[in-house]
N, C-alpha and C. Protein backbone atom coordinates (compact mmCIF):
# COMPACT_ATOMS: atom_id res chain seq x y z
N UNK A 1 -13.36 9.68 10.01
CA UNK A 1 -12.27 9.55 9.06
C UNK A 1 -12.85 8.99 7.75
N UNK A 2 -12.45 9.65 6.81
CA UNK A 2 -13.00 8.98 5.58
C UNK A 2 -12.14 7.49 5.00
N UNK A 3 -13.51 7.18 4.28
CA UNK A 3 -12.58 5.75 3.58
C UNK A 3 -11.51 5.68 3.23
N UNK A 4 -10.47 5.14 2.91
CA UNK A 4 -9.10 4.98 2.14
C UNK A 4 -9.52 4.54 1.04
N UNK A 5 -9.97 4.34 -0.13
CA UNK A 5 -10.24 3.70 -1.22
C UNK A 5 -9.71 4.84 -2.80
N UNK A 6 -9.50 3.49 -3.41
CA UNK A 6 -8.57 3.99 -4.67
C UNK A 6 -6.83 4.49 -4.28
N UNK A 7 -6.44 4.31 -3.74
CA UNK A 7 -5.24 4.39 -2.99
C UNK A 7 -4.13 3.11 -3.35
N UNK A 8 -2.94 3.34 -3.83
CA UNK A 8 -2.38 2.79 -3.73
C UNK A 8 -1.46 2.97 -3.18
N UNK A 9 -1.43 2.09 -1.80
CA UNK A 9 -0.75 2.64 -0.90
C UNK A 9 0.50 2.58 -0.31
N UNK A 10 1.68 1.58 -1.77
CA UNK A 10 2.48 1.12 -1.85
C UNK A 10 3.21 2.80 -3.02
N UNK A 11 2.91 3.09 -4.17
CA UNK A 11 3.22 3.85 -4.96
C UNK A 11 3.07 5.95 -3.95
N UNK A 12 1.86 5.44 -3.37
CA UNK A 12 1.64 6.83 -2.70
C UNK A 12 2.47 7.51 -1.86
N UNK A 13 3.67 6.30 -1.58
CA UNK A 13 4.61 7.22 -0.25
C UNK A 13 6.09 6.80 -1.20
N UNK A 14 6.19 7.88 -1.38
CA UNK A 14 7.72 7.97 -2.06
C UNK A 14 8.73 7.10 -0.72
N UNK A 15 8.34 7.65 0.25
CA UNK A 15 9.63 7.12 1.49
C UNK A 15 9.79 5.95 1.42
N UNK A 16 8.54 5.34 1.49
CA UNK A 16 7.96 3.76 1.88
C UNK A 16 9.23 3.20 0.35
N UNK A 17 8.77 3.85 -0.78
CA UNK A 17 9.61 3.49 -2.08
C UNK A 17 11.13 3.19 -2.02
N UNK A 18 11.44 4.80 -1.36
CA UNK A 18 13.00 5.10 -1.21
C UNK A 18 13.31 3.81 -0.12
N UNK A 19 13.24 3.85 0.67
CA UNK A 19 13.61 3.01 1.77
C UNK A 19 13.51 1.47 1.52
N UNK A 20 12.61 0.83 0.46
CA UNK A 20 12.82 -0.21 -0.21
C UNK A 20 14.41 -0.17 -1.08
N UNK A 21 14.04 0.49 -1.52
CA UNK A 21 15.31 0.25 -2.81
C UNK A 21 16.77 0.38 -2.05
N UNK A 22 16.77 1.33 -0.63
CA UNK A 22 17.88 1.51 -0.17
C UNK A 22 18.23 0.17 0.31
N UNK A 23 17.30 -0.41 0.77
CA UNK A 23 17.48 -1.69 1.25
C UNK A 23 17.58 -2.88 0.62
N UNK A 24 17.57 -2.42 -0.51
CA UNK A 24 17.84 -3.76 -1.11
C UNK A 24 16.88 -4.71 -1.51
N UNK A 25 15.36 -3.70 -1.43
CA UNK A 25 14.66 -4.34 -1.85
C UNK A 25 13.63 -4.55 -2.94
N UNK A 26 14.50 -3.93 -4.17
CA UNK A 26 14.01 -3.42 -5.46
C UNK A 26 13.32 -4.44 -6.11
N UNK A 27 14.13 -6.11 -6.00
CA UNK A 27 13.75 -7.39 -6.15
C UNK A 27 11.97 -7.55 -5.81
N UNK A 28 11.78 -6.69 -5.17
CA UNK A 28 9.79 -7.12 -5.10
C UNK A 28 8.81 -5.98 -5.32
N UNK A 29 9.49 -5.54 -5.95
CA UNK A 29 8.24 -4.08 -5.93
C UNK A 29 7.70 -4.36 -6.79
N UNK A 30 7.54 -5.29 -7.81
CA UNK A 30 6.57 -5.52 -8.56
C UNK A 30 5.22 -6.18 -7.39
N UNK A 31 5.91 -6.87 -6.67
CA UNK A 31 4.86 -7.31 -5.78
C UNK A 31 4.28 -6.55 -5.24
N UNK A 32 4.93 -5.31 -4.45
CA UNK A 32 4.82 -4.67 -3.35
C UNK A 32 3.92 -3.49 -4.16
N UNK A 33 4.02 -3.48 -5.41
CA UNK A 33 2.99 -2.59 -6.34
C UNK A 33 1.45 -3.01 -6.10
N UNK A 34 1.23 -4.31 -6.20
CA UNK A 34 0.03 -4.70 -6.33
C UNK A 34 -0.35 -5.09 -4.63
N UNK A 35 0.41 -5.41 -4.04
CA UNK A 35 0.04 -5.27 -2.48
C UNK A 35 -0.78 -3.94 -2.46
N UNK A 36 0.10 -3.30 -2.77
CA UNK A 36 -0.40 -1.38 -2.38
C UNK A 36 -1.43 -1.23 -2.74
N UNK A 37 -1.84 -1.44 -4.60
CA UNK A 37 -3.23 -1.67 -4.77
C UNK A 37 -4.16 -2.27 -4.22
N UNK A 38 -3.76 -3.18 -3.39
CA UNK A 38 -4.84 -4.10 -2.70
C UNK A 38 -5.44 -3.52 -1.88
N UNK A 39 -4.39 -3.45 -0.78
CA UNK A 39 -4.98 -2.61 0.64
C UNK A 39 -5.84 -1.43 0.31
N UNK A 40 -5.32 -0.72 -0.66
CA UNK A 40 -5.83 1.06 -1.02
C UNK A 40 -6.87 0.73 -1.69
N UNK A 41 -7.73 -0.18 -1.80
CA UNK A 41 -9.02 -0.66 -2.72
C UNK A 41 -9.99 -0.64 -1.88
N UNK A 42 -11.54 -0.22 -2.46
CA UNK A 42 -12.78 -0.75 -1.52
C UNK A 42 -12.53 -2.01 -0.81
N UNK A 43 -12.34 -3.02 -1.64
CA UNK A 43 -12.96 -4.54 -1.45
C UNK A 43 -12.04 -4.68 0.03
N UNK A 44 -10.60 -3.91 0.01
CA UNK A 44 -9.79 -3.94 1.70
C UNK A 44 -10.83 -2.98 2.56
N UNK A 45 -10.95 -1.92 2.58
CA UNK A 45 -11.73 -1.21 3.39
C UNK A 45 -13.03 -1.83 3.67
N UNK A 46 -13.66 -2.31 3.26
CA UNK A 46 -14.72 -3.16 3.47
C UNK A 46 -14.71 -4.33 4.29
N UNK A 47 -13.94 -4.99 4.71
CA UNK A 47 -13.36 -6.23 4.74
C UNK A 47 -13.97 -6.32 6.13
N UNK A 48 -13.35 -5.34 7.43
CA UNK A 48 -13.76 -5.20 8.48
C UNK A 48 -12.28 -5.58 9.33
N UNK A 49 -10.82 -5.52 8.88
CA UNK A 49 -10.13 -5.58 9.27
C UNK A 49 -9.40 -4.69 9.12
N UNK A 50 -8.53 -4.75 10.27
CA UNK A 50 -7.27 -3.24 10.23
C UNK A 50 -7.43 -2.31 11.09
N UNK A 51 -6.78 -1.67 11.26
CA UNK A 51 -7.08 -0.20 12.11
C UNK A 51 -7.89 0.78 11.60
N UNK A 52 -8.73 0.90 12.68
CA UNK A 52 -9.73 2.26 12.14
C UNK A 52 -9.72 3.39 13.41
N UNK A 53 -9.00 3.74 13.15
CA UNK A 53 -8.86 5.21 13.91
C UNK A 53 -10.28 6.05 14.53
C-alpha cells in the first residue's frame, strides 16, 4: 500500500464534511481542517502509529 502523504484527510471526504455540518458540527471545522492536515502529512505516516493494512 502506498504512503498516505500530502492528504488532507479531513477536506478529502466530502461525507466525512457533510455529516459534520448535519450534525451540528460546523462549530470545529476549523479545527477538524488542520487535524486532516495532520494525519494526511509525512511527519503522521512516519510516526509508526495507526493502521497499516
Amino acid at each position: 500500500m502506498p504512503p498516505r502523504e500530502g492528504l488532507d484527510e479531513y477536506a478529502d471526504f466530502p461525507v466525512l464534511r457533510h455529516g459534520v455540518r448535519a450534525f451540528g458540527g460546523a462549530w470545529g471545522e476549523e479545527a477538524l481542517q488542520e487535524v486532516g492536515r495532520l494525519v494526511g502529512s509525512a511527519a503522521a505516516g512516519s510516526s509508526g502509529h495507526g493502521c497499516r493494512g
